[in-house]
C-alpha atoms as a PDB file:
ATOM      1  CA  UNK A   1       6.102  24.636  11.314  1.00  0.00           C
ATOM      2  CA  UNK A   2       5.546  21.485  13.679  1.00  0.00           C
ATOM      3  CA  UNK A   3       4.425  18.228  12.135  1.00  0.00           C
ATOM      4  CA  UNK A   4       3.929  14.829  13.891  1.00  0.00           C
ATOM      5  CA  UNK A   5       5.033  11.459  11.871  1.00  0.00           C
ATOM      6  CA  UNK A   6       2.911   9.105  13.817  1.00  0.00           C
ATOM      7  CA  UNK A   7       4.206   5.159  13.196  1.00  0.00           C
ATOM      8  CA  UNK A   8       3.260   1.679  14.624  1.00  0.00           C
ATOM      9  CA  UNK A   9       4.071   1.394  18.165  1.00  0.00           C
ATOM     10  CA  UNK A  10       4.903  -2.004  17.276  1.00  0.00           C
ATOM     11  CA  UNK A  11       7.618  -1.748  14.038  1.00  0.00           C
ATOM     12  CA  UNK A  12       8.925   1.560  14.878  1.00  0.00           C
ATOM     13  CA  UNK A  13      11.960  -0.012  16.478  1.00  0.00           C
ATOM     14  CA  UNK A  14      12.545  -1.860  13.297  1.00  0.00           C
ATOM     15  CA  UNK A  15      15.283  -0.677  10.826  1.00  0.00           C
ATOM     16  CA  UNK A  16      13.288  -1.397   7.798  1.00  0.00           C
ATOM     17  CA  UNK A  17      11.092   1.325   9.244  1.00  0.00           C
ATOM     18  CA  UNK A  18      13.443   3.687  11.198  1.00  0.00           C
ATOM     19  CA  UNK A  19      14.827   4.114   7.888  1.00  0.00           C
ATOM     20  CA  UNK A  20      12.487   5.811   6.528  1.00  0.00           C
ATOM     21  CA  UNK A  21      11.299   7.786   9.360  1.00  0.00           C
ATOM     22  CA  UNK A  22      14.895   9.213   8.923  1.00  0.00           C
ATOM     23  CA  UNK A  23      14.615  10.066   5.646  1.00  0.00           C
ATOM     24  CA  UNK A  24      11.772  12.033   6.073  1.00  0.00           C
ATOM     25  CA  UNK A  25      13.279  14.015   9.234  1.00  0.00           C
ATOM     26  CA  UNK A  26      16.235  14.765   7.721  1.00  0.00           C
ATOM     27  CA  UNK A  27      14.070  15.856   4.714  1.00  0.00           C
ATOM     28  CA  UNK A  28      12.034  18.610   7.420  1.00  0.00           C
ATOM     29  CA  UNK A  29      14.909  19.199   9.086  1.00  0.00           C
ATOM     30  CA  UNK A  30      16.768  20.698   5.710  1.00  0.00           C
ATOM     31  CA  UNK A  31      13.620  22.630   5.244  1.00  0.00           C
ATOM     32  CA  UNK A  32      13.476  24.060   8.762  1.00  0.00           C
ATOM     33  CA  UNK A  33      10.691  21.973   9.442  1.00  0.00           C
ATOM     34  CA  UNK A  34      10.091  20.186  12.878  1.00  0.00           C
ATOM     35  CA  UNK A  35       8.844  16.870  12.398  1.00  0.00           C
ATOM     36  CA  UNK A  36       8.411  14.733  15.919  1.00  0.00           C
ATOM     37  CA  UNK A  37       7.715  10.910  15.473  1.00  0.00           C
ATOM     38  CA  UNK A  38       5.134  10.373  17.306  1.00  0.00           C
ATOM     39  CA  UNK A  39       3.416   6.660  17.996  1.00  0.00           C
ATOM     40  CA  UNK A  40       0.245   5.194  17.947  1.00  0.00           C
ATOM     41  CA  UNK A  41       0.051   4.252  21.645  1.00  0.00           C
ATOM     42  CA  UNK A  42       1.876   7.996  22.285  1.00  0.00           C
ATOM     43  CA  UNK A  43      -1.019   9.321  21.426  1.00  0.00           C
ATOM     44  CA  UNK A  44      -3.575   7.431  23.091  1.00  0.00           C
ATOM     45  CA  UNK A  45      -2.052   8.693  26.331  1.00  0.00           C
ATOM     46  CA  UNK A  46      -2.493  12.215  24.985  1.00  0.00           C
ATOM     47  CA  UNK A  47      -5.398  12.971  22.869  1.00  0.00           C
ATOM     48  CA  UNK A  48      -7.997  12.050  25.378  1.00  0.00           C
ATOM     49  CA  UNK A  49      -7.222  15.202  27.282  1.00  0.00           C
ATOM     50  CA  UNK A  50      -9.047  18.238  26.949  1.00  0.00           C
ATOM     51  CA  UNK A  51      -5.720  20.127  27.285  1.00  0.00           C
ATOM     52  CA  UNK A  52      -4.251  18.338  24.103  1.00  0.00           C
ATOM     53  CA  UNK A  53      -6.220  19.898  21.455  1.00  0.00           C
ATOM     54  CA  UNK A  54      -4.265  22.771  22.547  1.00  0.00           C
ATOM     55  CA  UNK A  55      -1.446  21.589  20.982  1.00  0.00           C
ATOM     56  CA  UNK A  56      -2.192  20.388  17.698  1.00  0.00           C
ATOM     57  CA  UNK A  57       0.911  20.268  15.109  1.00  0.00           C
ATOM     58  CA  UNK A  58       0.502  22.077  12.007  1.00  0.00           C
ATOM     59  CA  UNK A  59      -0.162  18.851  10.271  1.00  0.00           C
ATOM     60  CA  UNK A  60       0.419  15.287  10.677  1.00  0.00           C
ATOM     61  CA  UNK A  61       2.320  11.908   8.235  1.00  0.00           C
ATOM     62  CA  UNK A  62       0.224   8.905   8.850  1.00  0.00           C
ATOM     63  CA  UNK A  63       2.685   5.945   8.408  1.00  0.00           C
ATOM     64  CA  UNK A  64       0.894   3.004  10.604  1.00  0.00           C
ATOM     65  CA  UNK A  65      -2.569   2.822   8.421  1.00  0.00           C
ATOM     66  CA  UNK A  66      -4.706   3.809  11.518  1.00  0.00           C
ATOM     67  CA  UNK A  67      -8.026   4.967   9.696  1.00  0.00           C
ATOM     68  CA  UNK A  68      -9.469   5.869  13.172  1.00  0.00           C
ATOM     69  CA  UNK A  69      -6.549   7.887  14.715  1.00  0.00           C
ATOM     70  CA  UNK A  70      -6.433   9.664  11.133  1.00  0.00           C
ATOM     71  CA  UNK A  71     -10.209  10.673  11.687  1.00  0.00           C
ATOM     72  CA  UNK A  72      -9.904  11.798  14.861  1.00  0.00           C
ATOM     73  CA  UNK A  73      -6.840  14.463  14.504  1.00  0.00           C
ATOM     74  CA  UNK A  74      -8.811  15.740  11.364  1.00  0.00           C
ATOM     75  CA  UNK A  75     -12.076  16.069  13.700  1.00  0.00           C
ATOM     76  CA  UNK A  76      -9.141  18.293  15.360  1.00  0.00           C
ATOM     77  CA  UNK A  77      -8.645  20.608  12.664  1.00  0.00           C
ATOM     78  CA  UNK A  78      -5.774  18.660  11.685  1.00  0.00           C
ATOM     79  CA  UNK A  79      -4.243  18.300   8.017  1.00  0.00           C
ATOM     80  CA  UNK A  80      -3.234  14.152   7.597  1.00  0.00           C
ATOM     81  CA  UNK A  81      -0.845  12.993   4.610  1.00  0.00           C
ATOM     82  CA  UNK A  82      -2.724  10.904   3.486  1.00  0.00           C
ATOM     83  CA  UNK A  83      -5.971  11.857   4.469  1.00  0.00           C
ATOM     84  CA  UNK A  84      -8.499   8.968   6.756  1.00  0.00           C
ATOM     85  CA  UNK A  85     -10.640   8.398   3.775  1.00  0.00           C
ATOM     86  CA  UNK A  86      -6.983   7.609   1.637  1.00  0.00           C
ATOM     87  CA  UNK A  87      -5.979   5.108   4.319  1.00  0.00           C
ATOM     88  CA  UNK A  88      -9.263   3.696   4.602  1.00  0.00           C
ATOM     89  CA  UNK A  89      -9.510   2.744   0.848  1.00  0.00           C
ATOM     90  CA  UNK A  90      -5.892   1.919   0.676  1.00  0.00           C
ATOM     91  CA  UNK A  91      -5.072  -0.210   4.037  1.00  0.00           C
ATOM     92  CA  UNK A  92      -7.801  -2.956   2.483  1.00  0.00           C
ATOM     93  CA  UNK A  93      -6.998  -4.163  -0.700  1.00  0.00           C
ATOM     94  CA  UNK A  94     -10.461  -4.996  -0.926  1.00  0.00           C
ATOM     95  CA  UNK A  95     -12.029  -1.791  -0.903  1.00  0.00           C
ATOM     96  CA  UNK A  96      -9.161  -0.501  -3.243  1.00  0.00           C
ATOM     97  CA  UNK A  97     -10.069  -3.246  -5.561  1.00  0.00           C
ATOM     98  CA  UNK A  98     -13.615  -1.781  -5.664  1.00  0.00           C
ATOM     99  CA  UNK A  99     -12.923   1.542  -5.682  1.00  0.00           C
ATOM    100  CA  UNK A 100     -10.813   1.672  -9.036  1.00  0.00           C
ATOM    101  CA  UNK A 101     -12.764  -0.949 -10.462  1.00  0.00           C
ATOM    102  CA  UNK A 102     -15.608   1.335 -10.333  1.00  0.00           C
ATOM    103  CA  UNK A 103     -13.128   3.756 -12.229  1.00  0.00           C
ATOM    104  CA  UNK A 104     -13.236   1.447 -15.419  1.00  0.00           C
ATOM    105  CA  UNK A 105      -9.042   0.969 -13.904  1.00  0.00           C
ATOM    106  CA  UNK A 106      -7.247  -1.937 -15.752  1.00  0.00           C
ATOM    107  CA  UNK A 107      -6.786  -4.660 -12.964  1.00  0.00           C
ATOM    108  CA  UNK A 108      -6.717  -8.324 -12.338  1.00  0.00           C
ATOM    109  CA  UNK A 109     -10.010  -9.747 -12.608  1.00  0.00           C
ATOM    110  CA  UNK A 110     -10.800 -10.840  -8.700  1.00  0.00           C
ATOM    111  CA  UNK A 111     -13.363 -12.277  -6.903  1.00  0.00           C
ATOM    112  CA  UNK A 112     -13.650 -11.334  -2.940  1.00  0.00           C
ATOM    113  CA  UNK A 113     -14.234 -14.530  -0.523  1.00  0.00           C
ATOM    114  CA  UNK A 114     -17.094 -14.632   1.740  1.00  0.00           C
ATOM    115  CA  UNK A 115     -16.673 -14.847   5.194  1.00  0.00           C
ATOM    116  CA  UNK A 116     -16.655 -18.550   6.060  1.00  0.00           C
ATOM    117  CA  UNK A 117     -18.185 -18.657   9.810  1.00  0.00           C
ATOM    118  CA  UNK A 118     -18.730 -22.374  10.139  1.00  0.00           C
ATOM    119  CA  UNK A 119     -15.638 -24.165   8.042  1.00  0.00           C
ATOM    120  CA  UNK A 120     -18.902 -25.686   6.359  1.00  0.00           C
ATOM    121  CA  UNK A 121     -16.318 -27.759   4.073  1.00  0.00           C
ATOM    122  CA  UNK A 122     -19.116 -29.195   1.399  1.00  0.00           C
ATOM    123  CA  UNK A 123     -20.051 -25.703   1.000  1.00  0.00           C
ATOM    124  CA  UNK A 124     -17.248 -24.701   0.686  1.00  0.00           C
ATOM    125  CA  UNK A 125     -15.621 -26.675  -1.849  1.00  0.00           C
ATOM    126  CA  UNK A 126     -18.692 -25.416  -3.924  1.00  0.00           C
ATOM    127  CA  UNK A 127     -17.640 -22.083  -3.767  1.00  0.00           C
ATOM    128  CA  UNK A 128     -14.039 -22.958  -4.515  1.00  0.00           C
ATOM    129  CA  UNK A 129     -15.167 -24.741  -7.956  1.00  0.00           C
ATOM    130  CA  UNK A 130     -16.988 -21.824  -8.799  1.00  0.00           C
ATOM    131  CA  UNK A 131     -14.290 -19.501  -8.614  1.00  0.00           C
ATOM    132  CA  UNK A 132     -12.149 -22.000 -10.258  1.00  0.00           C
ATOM    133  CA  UNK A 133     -14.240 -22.182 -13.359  1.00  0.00           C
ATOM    134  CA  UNK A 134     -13.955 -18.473 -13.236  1.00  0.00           C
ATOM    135  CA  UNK A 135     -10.480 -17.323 -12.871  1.00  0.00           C
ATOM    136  CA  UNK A 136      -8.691 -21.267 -13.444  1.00  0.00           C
ATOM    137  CA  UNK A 137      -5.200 -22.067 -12.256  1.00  0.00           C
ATOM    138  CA  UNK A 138      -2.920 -21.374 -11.216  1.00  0.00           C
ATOM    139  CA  UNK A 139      -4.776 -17.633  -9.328  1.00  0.00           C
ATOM    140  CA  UNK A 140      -3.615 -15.893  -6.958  1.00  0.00           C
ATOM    141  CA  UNK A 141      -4.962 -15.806  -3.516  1.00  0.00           C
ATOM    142  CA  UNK A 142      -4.143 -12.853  -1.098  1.00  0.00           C
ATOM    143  CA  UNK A 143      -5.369 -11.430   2.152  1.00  0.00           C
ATOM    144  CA  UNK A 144      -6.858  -7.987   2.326  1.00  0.00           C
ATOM    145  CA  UNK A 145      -4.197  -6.533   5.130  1.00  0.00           C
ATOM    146  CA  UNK A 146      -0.563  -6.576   4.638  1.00  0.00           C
ATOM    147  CA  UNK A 147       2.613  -5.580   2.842  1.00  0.00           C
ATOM    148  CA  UNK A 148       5.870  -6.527   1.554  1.00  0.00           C
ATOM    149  CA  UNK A 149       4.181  -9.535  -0.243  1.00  0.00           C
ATOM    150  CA  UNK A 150       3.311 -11.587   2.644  1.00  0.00           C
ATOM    151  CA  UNK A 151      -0.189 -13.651   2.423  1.00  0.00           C
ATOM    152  CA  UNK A 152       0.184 -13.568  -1.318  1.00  0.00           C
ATOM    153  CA  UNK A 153       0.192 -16.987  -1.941  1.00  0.00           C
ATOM    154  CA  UNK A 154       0.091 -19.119  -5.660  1.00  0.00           C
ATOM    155  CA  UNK A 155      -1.962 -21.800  -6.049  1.00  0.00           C
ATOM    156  CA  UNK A 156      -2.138 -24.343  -8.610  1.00  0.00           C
ATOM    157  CA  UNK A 157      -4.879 -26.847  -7.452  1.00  0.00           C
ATOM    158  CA  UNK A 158      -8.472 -26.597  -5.650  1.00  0.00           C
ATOM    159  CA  UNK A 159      -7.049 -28.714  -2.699  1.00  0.00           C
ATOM    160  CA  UNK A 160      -3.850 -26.056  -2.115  1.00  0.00           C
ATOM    161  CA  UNK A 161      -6.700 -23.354  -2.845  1.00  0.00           C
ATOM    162  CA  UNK A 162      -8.634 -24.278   0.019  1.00  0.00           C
ATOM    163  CA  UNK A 163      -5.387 -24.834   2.163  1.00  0.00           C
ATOM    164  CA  UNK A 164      -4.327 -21.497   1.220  1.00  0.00           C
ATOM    165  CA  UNK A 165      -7.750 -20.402   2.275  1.00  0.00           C
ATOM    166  CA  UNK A 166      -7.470 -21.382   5.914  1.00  0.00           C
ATOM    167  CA  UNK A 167      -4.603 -19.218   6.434  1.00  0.00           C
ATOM    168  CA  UNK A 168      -7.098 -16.356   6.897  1.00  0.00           C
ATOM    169  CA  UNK A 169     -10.149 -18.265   8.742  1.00  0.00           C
ATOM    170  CA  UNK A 170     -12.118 -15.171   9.345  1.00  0.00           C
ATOM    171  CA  UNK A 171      -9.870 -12.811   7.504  1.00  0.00           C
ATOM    172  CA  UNK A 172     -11.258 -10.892   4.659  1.00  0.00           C
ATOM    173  CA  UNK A 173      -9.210 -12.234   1.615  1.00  0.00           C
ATOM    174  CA  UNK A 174      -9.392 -12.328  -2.381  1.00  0.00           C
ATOM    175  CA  UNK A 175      -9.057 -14.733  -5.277  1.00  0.00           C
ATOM    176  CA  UNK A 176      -7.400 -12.995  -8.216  1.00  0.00           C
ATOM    177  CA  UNK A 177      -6.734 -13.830 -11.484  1.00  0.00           C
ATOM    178  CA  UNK A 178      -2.852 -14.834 -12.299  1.00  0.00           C
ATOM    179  CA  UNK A 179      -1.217 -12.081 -14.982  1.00  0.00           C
ATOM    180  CA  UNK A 180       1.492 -14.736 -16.146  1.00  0.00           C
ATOM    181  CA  UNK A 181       2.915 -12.442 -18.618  1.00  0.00           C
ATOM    182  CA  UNK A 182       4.075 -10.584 -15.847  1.00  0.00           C
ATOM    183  CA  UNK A 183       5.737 -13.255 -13.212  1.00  0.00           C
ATOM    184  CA  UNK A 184       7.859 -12.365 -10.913  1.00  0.00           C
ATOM    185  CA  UNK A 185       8.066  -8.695 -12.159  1.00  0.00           C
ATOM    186  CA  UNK A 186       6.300  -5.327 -11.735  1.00  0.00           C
ATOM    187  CA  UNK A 187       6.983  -1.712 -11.812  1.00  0.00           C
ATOM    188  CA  UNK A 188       7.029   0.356  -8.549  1.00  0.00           C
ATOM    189  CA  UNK A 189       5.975   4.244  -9.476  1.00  0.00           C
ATOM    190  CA  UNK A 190       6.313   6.828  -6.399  1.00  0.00           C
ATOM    191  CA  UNK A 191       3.529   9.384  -6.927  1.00  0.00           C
ATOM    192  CA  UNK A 192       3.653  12.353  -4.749  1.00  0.00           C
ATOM    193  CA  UNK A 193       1.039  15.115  -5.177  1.00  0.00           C
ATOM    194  CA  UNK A 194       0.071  13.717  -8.378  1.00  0.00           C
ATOM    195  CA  UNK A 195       3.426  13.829  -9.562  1.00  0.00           C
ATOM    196  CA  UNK A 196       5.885  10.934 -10.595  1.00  0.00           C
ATOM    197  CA  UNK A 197       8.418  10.855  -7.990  1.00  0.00           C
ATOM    198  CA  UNK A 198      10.356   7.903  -8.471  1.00  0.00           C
ATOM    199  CA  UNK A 199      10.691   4.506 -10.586  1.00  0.00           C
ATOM    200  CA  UNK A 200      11.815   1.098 -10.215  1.00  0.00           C
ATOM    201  CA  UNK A 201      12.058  -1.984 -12.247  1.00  0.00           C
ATOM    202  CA  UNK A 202      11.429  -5.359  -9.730  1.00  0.00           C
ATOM    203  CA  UNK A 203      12.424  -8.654 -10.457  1.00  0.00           C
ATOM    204  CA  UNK A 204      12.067 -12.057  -8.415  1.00  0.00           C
ATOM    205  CA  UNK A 205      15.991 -13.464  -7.510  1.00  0.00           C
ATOM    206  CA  UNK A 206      14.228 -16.822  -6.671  1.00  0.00           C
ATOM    207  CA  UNK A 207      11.492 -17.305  -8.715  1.00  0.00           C
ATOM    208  CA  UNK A 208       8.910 -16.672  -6.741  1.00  0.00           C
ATOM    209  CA  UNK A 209       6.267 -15.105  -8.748  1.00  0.00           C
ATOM    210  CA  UNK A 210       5.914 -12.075  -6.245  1.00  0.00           C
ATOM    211  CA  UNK A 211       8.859  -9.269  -6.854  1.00  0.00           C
ATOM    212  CA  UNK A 212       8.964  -7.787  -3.639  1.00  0.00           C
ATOM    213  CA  UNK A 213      12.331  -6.778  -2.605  1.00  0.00           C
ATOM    214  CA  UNK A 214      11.988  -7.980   0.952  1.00  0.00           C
ATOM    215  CA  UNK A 215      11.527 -11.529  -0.483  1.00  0.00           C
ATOM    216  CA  UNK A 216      14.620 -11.387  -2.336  1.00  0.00           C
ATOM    217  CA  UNK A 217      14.086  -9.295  -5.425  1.00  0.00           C
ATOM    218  CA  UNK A 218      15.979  -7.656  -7.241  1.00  0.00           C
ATOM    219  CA  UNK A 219      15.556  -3.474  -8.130  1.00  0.00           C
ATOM    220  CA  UNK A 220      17.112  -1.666 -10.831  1.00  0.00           C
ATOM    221  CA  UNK A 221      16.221   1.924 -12.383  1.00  0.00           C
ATOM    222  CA  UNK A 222      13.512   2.055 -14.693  1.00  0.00           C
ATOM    223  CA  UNK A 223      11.667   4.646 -17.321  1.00  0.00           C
ATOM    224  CA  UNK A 224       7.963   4.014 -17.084  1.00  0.00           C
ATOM    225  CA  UNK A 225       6.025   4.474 -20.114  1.00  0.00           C
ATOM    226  CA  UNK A 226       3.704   7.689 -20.411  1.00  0.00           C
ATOM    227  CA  UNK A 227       0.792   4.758 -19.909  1.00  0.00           C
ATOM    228  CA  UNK A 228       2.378   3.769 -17.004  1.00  0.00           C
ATOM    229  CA  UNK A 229       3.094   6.954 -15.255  1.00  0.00           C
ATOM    230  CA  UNK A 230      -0.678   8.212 -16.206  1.00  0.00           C
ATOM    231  CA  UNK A 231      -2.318   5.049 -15.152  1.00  0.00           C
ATOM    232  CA  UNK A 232      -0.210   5.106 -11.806  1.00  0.00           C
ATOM    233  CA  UNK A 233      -1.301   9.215 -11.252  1.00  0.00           C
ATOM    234  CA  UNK A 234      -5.303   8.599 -12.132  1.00  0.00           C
ATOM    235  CA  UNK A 235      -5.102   5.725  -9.342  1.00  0.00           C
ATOM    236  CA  UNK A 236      -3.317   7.739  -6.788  1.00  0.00           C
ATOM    237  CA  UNK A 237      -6.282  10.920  -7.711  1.00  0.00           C
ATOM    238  CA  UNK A 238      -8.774   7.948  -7.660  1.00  0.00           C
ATOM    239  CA  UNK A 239      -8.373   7.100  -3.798  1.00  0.00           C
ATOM    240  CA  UNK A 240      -7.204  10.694  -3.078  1.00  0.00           C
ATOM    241  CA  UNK A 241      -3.573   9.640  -2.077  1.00  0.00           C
ATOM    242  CA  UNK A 242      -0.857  12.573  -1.020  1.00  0.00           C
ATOM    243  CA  UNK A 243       1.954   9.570  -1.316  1.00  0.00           C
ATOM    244  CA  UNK A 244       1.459   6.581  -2.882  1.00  0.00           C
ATOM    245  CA  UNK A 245       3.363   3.753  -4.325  1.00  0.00           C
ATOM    246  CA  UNK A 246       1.920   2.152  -7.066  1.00  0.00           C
ATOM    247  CA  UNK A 247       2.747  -1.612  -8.581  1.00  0.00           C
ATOM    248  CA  UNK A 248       2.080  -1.742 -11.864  1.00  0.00           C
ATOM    249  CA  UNK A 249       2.005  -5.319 -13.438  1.00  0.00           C
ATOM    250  CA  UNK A 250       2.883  -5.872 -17.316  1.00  0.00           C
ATOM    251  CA  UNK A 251      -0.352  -7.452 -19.532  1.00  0.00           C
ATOM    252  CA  UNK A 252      -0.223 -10.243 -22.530  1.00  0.00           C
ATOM    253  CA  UNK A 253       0.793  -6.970 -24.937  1.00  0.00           C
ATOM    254  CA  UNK A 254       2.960  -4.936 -21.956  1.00  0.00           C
ATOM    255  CA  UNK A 255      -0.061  -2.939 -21.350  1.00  0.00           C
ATOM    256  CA  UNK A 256       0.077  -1.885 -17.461  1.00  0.00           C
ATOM    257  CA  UNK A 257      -2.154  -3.673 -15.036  1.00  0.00           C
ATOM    258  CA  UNK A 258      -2.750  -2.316 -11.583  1.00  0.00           C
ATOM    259  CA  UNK A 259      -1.735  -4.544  -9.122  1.00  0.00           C
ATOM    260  CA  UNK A 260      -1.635  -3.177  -5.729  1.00  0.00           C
ATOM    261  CA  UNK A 261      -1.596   0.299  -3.930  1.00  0.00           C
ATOM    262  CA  UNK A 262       0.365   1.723  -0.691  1.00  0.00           C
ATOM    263  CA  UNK A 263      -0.502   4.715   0.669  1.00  0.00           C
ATOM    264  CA  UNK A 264       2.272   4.569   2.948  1.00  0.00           C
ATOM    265  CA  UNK A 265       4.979   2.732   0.735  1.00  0.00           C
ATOM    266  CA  UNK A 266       8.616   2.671   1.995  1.00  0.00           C
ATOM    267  CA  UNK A 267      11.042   4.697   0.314  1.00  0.00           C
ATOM    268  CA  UNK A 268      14.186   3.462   1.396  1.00  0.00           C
ATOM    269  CA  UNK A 269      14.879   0.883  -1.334  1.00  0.00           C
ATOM    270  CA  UNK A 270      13.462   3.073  -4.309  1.00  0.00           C
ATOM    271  CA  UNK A 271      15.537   6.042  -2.630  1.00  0.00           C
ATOM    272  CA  UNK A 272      18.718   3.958  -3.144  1.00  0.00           C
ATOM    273  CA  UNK A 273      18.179   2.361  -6.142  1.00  0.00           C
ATOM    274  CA  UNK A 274      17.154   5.493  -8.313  1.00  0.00           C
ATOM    275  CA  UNK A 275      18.995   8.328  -6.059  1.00  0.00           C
ATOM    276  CA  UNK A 276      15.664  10.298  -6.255  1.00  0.00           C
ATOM    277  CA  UNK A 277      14.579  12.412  -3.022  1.00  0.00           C
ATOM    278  CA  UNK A 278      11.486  11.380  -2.439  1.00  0.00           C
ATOM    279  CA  UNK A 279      11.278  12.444   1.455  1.00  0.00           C
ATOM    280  CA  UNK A 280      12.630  15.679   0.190  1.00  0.00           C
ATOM    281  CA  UNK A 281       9.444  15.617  -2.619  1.00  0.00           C
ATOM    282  CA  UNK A 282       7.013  15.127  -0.065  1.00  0.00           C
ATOM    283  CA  UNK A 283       7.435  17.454   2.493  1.00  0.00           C
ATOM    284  CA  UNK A 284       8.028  20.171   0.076  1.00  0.00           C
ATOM    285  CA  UNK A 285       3.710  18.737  -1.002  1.00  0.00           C
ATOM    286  CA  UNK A 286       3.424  18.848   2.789  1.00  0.00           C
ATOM    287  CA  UNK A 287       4.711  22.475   2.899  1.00  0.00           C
ATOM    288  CA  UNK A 288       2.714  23.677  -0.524  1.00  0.00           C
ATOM    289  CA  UNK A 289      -0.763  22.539   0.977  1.00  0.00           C
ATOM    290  CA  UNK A 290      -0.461  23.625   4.260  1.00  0.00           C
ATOM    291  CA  UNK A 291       0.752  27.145   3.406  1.00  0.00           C
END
């Protein structure tokens, strides 16, 4: 069986990443499977030709979040983990947001920005005291695109709310409400075909209110509750996720509280801190669907 892992042209020199691409080839390769890394600009050399669709691998990993190279190998015939509609709903946090809210999914109440063309400042401070009145300080404010905790900024005032703002110009971006019972921590639950796969207890080492590892957190093994783990599986069925990671955050009576999504969550860290084989977990899914 041949698959493709197809990565950022851009971070797959990166050991954060090459890490993980490992895992997962090491994973194939112990199950006899062939799995080529493959990148985004690799492929735009290739699958313009008419001789390419020729030679299609079995199925394909989508690690780089690119919704319209994931639609075009399954106009191909092709099987993609996770699928372009998955990516799609889980590459903008915006459209995740929506989706599960529409689910009745416990999540931070949040309020998506409009797009501010003109910098029209009068209008909009008026915004900003609206949204003020309705989620109060301090609130989070976060960008729709990224990872690892970056553009997730805390803001206590409307005059570092509208600086924060201006980090994204004409980036799509949210205002969420703060869950303070739950700064600086959060759960991260591995689901894999539905499954639970893996779980991990984050803390902040600095207090910074986010707990992402790659800002200095700190990750130790953790036993989600049944509420977790169920909440954490009905999301990843909800946006139709083969892999997911899924950060749970912990409410006023340590009820879980959705947080964030990744579709394509490293699995390096949670792989060392809880021992689990999570590469090995998802190309055995790979292997069950395809066959």
């Amino acid at each position: 069986m041949l698959g493709w892992l197809i990565v950022n042209s851009f971070t797959a020199s990166s050991k954060k990443f090459q890490d993980n691409y490992d895992l997962l080839q090491k994973a194939a390769n112990l199950r006899n499977i062939s799995l080529t890394i493959k990148t985004d600009i690799d492929l735009f050399y290739v699958l313009h030709k008419e001789e390419s669709k020729n030679t299609k691998p079995d199925f394909v990993i989508s690690w780089n979040n690119d919704v319209f190279l994931a639609k075009y190998l399954e106009s191909l015939g092709v099987r993609v983990f996770n699928s372009s509609e998955a990516i799609e709903h889980t590459a903008n946090k915006a459209l995740t947001h929506i989706r599960l809210n529409d689910c009745g999914l416990p999540m931070p109440k949040t309020i998506l920005a409009p797009v501010n063309f003109n910098q029209s400042e009068g209008l909009y401070r008026d915004f900003i005291e609206r949204v003020v009145d309705e989620l109060a300080f301090p609130m989070i404010i976060k960008g729709c695109y990224g990872s690892f905790g970056k553009q997730v900024f805390l803001a206590h005032s409307a005059q570092e709310l509208v600086e924060k703002a201006q980090v994204f110009q004409h980036k799509p971006f949210m205002f969420q409400e703060f869950i303070a019972s739950s700064n600086g921590r959060d759960v991260r639950i591995n689901i894999v075909g539905n499954q639970p796969a893996a779980s991990m207890l984050r803390t902040s080492g600095n207090d910074d209110f986010r707990a992402n590892i790659t800002n200095g957190g700190i990750m130790r093994t953790y036993q989600p509750t049944d509420e977790q783990i169920q909440l954490a599986i009905r999301a990843s069925k909800e946006l139709g996720l083969d892999f997911a990671g899924v950060d749970l955050l912990f409410g006023k009576e340590n009820q879980p509280i959705i947080c964030e999504i990744n579709g394509n969550s490293h699995i390096k860290n949670i792989t060392d801190c809880t021992g689990a084989d999570i590469a090995g977990a998802m190309i055995d899914h790979v292997i069950a669907e395809i066959r």
